[in-house]
N, C-alpha and C. Protein backbone atom coordinates (compact mmCIF):
# COMPACT_ATOMS: atom_id res chain seq x y z
N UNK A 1 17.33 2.11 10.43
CA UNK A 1 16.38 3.10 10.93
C UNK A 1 15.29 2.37 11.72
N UNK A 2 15.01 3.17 13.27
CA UNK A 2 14.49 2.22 13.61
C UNK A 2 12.35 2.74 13.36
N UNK A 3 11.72 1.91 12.94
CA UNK A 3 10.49 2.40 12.54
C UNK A 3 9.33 2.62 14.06
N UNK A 4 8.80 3.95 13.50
CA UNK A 4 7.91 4.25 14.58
C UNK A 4 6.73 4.75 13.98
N UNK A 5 6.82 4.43 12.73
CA UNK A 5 5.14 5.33 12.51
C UNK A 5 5.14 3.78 11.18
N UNK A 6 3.55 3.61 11.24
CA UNK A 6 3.00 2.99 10.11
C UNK A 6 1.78 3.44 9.25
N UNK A 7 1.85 2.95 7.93
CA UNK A 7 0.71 3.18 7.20
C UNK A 7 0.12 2.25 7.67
N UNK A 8 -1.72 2.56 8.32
CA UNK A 8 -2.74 1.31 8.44
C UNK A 8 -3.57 1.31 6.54
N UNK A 9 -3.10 0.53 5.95
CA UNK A 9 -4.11 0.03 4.67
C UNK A 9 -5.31 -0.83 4.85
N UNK A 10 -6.67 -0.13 4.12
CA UNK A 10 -7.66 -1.00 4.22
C UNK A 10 -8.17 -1.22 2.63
N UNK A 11 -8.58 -2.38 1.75
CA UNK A 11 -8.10 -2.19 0.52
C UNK A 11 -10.05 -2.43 0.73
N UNK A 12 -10.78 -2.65 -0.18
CA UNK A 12 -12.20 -2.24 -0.99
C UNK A 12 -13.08 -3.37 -0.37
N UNK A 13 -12.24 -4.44 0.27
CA UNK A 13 -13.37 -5.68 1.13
C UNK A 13 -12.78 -5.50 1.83
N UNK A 14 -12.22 -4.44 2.45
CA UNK A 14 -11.93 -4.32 4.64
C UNK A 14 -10.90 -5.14 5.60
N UNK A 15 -10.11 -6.02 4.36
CA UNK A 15 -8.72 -6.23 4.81
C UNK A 15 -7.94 -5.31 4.86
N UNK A 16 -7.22 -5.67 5.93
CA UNK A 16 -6.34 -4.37 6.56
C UNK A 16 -4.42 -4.82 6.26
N UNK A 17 -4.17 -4.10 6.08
CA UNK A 17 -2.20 -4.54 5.89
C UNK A 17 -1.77 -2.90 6.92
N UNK A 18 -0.64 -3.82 7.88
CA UNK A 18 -0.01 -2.69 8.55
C UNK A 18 1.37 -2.90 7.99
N UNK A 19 1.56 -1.28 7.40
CA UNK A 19 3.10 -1.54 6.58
C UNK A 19 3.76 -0.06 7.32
N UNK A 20 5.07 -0.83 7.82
CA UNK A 20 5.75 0.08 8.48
C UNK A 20 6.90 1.24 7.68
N UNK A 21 6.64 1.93 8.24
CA UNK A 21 7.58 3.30 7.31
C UNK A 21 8.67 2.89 7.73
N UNK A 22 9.81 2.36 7.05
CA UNK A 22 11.08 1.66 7.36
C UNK A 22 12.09 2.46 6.53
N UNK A 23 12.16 3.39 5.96
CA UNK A 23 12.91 3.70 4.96
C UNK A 23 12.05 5.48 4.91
N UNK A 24 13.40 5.98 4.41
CA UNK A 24 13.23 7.72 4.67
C UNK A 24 12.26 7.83 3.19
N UNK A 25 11.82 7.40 2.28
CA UNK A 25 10.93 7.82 1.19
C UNK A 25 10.01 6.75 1.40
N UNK A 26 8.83 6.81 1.53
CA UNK A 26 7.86 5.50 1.36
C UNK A 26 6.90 5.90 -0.09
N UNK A 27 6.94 5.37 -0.96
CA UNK A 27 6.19 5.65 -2.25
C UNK A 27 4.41 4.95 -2.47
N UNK A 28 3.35 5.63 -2.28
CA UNK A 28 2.13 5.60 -3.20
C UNK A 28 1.86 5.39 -3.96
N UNK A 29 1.35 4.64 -5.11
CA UNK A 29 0.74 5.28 -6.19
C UNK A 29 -0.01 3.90 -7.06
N UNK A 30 -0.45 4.06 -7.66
CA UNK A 30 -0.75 2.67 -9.31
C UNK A 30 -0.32 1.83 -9.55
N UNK A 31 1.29 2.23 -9.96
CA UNK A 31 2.36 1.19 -9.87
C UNK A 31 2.62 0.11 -8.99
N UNK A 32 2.95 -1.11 -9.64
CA UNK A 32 3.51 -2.14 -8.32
C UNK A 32 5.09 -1.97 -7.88
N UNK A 33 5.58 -0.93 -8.41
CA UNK A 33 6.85 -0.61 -7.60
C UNK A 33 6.68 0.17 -6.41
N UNK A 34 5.78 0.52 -6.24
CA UNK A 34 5.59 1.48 -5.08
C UNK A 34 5.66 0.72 -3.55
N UNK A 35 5.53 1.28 -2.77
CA UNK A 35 5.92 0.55 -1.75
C UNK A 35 4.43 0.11 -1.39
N UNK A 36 3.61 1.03 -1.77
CA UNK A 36 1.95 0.64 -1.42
C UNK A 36 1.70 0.70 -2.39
N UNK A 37 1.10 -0.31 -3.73
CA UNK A 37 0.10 -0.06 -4.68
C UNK A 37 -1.27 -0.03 -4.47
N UNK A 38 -1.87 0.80 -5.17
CA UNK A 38 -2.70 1.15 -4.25
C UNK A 38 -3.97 1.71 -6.21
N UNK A 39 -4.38 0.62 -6.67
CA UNK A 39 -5.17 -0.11 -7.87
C UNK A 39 -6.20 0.72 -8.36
N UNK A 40 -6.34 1.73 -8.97
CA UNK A 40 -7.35 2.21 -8.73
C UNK A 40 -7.24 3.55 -9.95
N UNK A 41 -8.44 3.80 -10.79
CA UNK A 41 -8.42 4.44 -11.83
C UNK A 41 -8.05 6.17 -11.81
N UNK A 42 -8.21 6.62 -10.02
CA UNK A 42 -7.71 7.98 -9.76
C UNK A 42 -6.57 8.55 -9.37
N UNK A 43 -6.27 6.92 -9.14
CA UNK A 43 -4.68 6.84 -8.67
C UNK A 43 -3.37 7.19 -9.48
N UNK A 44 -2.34 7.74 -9.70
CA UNK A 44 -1.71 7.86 -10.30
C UNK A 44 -0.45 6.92 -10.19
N UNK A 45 0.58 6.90 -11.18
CA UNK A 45 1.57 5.93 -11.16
C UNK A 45 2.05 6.06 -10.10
N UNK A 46 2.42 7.12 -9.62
CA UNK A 46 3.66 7.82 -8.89
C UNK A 46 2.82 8.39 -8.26
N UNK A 47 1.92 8.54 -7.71
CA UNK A 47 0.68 9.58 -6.86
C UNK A 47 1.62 10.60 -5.87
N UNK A 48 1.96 9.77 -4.90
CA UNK A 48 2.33 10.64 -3.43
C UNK A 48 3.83 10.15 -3.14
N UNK A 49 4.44 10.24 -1.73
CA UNK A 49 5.21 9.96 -0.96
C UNK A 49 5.26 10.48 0.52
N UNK A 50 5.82 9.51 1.36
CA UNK A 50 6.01 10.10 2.55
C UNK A 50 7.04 10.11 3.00
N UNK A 51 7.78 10.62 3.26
CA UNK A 51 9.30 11.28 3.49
C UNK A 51 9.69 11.71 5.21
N UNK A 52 10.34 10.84 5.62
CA UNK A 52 10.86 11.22 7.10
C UNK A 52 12.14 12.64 7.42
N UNK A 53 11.70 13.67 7.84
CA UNK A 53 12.26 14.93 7.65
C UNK A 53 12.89 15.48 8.79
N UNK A 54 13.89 15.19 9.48
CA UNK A 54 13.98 15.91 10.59
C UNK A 54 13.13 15.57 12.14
N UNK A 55 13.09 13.79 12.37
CA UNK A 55 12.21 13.52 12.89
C UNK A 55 10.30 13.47 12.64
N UNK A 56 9.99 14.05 11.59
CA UNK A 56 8.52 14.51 10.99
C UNK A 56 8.27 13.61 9.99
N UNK A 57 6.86 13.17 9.83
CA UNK A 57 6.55 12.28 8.66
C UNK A 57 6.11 13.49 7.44
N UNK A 58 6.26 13.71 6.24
CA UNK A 58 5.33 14.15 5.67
C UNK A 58 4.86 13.87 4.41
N UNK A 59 3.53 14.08 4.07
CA UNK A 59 3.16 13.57 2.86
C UNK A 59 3.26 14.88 1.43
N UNK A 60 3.68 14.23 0.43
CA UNK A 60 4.20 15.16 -0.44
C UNK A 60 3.16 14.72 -1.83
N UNK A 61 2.50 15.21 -2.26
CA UNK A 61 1.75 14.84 -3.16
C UNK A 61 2.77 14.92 -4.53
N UNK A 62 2.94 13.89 -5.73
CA UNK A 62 4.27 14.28 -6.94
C UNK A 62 3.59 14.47 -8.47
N UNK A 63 2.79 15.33 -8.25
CA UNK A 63 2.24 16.34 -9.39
C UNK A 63 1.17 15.42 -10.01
N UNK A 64 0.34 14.48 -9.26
CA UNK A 64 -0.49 13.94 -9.23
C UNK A 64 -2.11 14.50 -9.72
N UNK A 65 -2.54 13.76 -11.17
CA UNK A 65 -3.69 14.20 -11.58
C UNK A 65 -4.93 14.95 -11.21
N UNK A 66 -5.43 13.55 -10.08
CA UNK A 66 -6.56 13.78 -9.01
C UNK A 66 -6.34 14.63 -7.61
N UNK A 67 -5.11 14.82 -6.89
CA UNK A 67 -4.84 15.12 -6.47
C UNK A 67 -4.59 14.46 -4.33
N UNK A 68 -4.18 14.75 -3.68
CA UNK A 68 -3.64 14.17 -2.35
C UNK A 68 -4.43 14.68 -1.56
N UNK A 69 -5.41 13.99 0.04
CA UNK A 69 -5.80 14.67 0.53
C UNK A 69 -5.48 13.65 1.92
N UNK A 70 -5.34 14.94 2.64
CA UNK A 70 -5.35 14.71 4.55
C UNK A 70 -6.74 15.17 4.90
N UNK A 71 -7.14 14.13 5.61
CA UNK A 71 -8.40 14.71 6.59
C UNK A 71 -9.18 15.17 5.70
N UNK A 72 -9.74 14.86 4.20
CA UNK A 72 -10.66 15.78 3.57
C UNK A 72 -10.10 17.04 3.00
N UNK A 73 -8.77 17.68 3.38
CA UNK A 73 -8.04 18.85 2.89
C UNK A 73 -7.04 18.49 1.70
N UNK A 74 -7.08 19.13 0.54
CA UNK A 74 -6.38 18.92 -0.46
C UNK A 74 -4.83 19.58 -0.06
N UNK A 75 -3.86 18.81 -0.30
CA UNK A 75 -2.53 18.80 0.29
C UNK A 75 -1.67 18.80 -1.08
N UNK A 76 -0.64 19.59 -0.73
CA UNK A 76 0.75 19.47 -1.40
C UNK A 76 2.28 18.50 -1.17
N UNK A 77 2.11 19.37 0.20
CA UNK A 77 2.86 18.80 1.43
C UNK A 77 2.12 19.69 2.54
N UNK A 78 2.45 17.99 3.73
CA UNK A 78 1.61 18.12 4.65
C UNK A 78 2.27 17.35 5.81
N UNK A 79 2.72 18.16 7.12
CA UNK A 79 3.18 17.03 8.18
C UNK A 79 2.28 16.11 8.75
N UNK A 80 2.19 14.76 8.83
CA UNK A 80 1.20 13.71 9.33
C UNK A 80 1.39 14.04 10.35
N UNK A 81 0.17 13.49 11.33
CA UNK A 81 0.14 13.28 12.67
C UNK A 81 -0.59 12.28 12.69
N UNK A 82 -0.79 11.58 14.21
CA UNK A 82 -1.27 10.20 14.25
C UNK A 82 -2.34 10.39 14.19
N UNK A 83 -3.31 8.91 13.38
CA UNK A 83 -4.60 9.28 12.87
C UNK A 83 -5.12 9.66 11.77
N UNK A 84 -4.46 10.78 10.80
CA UNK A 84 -4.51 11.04 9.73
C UNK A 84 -5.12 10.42 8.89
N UNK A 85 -5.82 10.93 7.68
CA UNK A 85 -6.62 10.13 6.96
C UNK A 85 -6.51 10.30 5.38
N UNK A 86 -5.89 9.68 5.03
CA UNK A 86 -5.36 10.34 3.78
C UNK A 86 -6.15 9.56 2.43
N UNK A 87 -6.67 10.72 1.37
CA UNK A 87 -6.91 10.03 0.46
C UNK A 87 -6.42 10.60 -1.31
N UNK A 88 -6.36 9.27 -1.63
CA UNK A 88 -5.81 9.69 -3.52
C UNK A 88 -7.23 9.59 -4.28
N UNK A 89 -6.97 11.32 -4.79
CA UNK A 89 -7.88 11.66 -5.78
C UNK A 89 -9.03 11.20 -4.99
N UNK A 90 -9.71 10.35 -6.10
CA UNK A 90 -11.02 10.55 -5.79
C UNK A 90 -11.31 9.13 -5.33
N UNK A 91 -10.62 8.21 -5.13
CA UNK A 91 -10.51 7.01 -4.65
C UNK A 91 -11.26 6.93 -2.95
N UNK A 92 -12.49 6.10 -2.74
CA UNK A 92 -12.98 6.09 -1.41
C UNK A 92 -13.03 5.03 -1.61
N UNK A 93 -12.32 3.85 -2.24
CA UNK A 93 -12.52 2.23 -2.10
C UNK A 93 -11.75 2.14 -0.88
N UNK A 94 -10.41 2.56 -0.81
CA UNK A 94 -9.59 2.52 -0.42
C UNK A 94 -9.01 3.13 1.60
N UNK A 95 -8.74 2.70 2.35
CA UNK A 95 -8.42 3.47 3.23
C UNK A 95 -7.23 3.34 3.77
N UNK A 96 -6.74 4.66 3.89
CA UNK A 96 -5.41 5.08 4.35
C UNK A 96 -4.91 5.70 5.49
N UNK A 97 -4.07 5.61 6.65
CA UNK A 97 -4.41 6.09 7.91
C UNK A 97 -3.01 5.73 8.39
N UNK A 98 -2.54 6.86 8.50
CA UNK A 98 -1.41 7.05 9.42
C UNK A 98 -1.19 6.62 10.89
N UNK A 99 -0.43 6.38 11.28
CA UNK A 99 -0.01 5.89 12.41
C UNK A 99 1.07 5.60 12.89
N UNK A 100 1.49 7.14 13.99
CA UNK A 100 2.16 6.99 14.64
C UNK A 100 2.07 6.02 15.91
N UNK A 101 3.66 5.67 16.30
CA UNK A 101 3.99 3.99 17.08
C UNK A 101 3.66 4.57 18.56
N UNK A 102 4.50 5.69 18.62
CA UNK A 102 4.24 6.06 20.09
C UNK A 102 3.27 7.01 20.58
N UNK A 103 2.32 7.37 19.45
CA UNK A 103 1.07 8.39 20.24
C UNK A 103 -0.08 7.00 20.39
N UNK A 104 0.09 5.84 19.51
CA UNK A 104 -0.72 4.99 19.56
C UNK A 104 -0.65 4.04 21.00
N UNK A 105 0.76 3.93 21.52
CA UNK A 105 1.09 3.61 22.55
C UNK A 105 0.39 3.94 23.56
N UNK A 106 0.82 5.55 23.62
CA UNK A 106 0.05 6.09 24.18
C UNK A 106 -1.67 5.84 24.89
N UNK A 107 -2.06 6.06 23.78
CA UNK A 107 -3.36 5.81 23.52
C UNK A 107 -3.77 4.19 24.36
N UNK A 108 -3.22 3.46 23.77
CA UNK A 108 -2.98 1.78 24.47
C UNK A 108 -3.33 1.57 25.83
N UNK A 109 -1.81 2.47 26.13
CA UNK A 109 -1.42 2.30 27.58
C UNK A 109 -2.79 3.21 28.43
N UNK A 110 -3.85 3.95 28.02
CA UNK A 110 -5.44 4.65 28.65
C UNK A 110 -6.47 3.74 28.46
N UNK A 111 -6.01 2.86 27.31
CA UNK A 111 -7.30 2.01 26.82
C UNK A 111 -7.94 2.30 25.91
N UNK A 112 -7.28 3.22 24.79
CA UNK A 112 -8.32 3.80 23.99
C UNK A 112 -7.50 2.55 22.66
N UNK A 113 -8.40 2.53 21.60
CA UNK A 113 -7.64 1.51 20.31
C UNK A 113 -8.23 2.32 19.08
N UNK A 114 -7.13 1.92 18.34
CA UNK A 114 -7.10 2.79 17.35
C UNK A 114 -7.92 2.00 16.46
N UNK A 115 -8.64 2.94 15.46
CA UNK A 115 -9.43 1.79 14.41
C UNK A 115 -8.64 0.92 13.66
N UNK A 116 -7.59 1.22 13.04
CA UNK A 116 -6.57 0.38 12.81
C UNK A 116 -6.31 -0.56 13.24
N UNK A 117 -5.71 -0.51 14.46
CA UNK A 117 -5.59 -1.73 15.79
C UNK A 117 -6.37 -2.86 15.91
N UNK A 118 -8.00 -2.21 15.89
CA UNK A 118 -9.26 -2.96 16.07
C UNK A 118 -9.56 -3.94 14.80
N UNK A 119 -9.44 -2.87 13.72
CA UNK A 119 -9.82 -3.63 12.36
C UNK A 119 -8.49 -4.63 12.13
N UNK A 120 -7.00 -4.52 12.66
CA UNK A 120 -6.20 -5.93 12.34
C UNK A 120 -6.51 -6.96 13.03
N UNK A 121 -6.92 -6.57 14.46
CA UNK A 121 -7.18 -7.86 15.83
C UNK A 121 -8.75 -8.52 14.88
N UNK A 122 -9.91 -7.58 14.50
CA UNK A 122 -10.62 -8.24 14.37
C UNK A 122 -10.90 -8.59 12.44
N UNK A 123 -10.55 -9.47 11.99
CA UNK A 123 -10.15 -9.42 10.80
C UNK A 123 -11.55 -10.49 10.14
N UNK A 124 -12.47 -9.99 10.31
CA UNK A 124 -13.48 -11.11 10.34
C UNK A 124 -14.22 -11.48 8.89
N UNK A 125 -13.21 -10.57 7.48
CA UNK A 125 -13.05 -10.92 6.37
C UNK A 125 -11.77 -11.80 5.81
N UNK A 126 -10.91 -12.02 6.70
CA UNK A 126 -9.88 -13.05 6.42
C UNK A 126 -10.65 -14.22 5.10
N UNK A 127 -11.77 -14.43 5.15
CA UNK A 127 -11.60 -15.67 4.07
C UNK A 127 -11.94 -15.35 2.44
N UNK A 128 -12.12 -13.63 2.46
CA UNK A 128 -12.27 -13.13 1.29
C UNK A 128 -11.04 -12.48 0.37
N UNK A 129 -9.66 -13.25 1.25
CA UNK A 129 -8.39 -12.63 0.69
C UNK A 129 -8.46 -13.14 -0.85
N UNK A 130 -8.73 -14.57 -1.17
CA UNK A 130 -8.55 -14.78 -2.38
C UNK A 130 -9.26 -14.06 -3.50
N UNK A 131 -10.71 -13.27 -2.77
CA UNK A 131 -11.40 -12.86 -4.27
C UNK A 131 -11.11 -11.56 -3.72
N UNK A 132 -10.62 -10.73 -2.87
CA UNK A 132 -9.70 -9.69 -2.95
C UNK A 132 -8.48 -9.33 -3.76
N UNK A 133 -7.80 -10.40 -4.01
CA UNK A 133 -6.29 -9.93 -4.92
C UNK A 133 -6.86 -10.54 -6.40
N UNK A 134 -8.12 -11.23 -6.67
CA UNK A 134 -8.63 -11.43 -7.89
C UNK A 134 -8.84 -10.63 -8.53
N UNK A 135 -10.07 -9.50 -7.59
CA UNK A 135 -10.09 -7.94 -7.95
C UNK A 135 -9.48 -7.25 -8.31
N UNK A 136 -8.24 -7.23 -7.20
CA UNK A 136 -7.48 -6.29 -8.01
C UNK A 136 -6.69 -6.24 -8.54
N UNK A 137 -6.69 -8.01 -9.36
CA UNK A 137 -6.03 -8.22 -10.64
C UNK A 137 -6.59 -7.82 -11.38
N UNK A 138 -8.39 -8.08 -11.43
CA UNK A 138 -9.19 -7.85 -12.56
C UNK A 138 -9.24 -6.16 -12.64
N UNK A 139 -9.08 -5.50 -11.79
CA UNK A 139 -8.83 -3.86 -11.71
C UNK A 139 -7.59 -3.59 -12.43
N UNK A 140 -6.48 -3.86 -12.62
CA UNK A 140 -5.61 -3.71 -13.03
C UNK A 140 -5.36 -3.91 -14.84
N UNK A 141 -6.17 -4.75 -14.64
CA UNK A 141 -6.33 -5.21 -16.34
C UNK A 141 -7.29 -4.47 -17.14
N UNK A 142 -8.14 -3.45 -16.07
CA UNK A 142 -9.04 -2.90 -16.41
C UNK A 142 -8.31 -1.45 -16.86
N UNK A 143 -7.64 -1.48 -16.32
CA UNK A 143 -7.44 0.30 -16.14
C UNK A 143 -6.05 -0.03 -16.99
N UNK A 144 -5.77 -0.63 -17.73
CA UNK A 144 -4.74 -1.15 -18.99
C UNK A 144 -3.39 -0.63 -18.59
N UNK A 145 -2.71 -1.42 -16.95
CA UNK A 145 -1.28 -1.43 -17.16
C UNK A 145 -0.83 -2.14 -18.04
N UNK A 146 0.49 -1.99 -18.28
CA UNK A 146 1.51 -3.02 -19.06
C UNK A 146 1.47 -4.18 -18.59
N UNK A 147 1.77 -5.03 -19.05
CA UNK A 147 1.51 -6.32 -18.72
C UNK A 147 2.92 -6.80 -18.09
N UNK A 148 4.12 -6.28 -18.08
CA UNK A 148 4.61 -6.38 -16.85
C UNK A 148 4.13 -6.37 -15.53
N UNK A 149 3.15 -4.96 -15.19
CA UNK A 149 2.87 -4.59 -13.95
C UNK A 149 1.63 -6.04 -13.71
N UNK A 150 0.88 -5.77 -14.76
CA UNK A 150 -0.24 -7.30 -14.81
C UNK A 150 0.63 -8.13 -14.05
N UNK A 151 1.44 -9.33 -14.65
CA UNK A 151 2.40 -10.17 -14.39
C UNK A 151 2.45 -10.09 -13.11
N UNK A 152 3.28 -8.79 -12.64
CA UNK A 152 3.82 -8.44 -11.20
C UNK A 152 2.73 -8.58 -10.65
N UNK A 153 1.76 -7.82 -10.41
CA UNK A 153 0.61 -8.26 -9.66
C UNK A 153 0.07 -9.39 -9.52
N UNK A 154 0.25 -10.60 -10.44
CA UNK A 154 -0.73 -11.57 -10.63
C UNK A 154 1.12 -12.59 -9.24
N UNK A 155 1.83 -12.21 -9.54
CA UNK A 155 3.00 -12.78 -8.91
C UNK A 155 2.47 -12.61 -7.02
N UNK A 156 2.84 -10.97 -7.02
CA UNK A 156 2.35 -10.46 -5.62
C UNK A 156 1.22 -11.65 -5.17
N UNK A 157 0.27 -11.21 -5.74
CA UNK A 157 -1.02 -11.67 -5.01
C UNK A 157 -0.68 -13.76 -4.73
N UNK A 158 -0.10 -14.06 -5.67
CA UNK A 158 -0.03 -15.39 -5.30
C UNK A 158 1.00 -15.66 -4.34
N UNK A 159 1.92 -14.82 -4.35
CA UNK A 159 2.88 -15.23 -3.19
C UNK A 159 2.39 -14.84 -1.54
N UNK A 160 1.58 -13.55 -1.94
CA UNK A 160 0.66 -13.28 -0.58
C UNK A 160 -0.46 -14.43 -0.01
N UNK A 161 -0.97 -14.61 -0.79
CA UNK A 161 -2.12 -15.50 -1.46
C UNK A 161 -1.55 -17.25 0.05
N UNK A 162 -0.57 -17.37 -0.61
CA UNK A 162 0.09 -18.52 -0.42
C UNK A 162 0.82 -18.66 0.83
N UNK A 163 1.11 -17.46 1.34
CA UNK A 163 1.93 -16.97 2.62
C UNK A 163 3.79 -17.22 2.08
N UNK A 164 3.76 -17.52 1.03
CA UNK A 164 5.14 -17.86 0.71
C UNK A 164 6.28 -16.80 0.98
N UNK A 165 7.20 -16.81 0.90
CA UNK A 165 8.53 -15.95 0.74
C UNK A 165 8.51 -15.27 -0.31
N UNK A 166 8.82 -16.11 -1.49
CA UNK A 166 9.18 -16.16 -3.10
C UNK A 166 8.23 -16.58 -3.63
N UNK A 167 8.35 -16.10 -4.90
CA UNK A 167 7.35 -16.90 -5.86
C UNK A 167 8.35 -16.52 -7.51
N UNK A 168 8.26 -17.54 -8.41
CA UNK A 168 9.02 -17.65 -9.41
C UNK A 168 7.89 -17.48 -10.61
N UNK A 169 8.35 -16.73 -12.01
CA UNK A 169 7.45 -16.43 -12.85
C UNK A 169 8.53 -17.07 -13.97
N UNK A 170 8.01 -18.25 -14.96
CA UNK A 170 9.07 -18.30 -16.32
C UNK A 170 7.92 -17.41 -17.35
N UNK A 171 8.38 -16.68 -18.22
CA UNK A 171 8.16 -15.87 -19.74
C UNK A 171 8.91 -16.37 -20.45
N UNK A 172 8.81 -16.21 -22.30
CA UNK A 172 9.99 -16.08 -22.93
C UNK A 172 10.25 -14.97 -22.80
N UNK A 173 11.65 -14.66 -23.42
CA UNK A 173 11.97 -13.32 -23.67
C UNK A 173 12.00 -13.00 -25.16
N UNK A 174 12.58 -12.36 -25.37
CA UNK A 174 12.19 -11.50 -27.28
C UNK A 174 12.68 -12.75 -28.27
N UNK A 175 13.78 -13.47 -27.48
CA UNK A 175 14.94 -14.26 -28.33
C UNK A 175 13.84 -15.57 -28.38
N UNK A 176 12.65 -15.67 -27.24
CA UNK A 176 11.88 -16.75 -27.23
C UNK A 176 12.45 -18.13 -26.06
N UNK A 177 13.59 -17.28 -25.49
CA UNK A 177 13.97 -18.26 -24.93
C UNK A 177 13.12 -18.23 -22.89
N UNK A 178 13.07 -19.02 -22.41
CA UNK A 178 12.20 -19.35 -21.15
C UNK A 178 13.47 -18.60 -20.58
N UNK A 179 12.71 -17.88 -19.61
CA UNK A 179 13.92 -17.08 -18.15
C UNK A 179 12.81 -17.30 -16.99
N UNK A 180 13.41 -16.92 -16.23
CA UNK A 180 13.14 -16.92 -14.31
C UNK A 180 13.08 -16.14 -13.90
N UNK A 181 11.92 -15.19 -13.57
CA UNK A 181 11.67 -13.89 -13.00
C UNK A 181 11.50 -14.37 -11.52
N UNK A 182 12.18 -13.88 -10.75
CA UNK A 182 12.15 -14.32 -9.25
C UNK A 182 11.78 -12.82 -8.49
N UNK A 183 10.64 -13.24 -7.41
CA UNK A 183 10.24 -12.47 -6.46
C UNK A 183 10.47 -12.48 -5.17
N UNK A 184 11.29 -11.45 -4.65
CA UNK A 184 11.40 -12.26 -3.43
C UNK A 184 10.92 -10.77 -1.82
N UNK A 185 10.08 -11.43 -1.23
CA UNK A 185 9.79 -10.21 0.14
C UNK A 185 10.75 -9.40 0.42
N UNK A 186 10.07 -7.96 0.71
CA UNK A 186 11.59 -7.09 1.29
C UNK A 186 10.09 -6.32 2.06
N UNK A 187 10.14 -5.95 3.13
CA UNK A 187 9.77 -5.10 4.38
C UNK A 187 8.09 -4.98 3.97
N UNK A 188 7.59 -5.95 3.88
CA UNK A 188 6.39 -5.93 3.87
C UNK A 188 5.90 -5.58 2.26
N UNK A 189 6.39 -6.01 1.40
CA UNK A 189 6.21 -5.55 0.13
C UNK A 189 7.17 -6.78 -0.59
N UNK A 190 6.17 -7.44 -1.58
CA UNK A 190 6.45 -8.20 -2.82
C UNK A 190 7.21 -7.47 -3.60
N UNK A 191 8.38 -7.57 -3.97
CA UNK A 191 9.69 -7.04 -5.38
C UNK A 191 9.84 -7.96 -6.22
């Protein structure tokens, strides 16, 4: 599939991640399985999704506590358009912003730039990545995931952290014996 629209992410110190909608379900939510975790006490496990429909992006809120919003409007399901501003529950650490490839083009090719655009070119918090994924380790531990998801996160952030590919975790397991939890990149997202 070839990708034309991205999520612009801005996480609570104004680093930005552009993650491309590559795949017909893109998942939201708490969880570090999601395709965006996204840390945060209003957030739900499973919060949202965005689902490619017939050429259309749309966001589907999945019976989510706090609830899904476009533009300030509380949403169920909702077709994106470029620009969009989407937020979970009650979460304003966070910023979320749709973006379509070819209205942004668009836009480009007049001279206009998208805040997105602007905030990746000008990234002039780059040296606060490390006490960024500290946070939102220490957020995570706060808001009492399982300590799998802990783990996973504390994995993510060091392999991001590091610019690496992979990153390897040993645990025992129940029997007590040492295993090899291996992480390895898939489309802009730590697995």
């Amino acid at each position: 599939m070839r990708t034309r629209a991205y999520i612009v992410y801005t996480d609570r110190l104004g680093n930005v991640k552009r993650l491309p909608l590559a795949k017909p379900v893109f998942t939201i939510g708490r969880y570090s399985d999601n395709d965006l975790p996204v840390v945060s006490e209003s957030v739900s496990r499973h919060h949202a999704e965005i689902v490619l429909e017939e050429g259309a992006y749309y966001l589907i809120d999945k019976g989510s506590k706090s609830g899904t919003f476009v533009n300030g409007q509380a949403v169920v399901r909702q077709e994106l358009r470029n620009r969009d501003r989407i937020r979970l529950g009650g979460d304003h650490d966070h910023g979320i912003q749709f973006e379509d490839a070819r209205a942004t083009a668009c836009a480009e090719e007049q001279g206009i730039r998208s805040e997105g655009a602007q905030s990746s070119r000008i990234n002039a918090r780059a040296e606060l990545q490390y006490l960024a994924k500290f946070l939102e380790v220490n957020q995570a531990l706060k808001i009492s995931l399982s300590i799998d998801e802990v783990l996973s996160l504390i994995v993510d952030a060091a392999v991001e952290i590091t610019g690496a590919e992979r990153g390897a975790l040993l645990l025992p397991n129940e029997r007590g014996e040492i295993v090899l939890v291996q992480r390895e990149m898939e489309s802009c997202r730590f697995r």
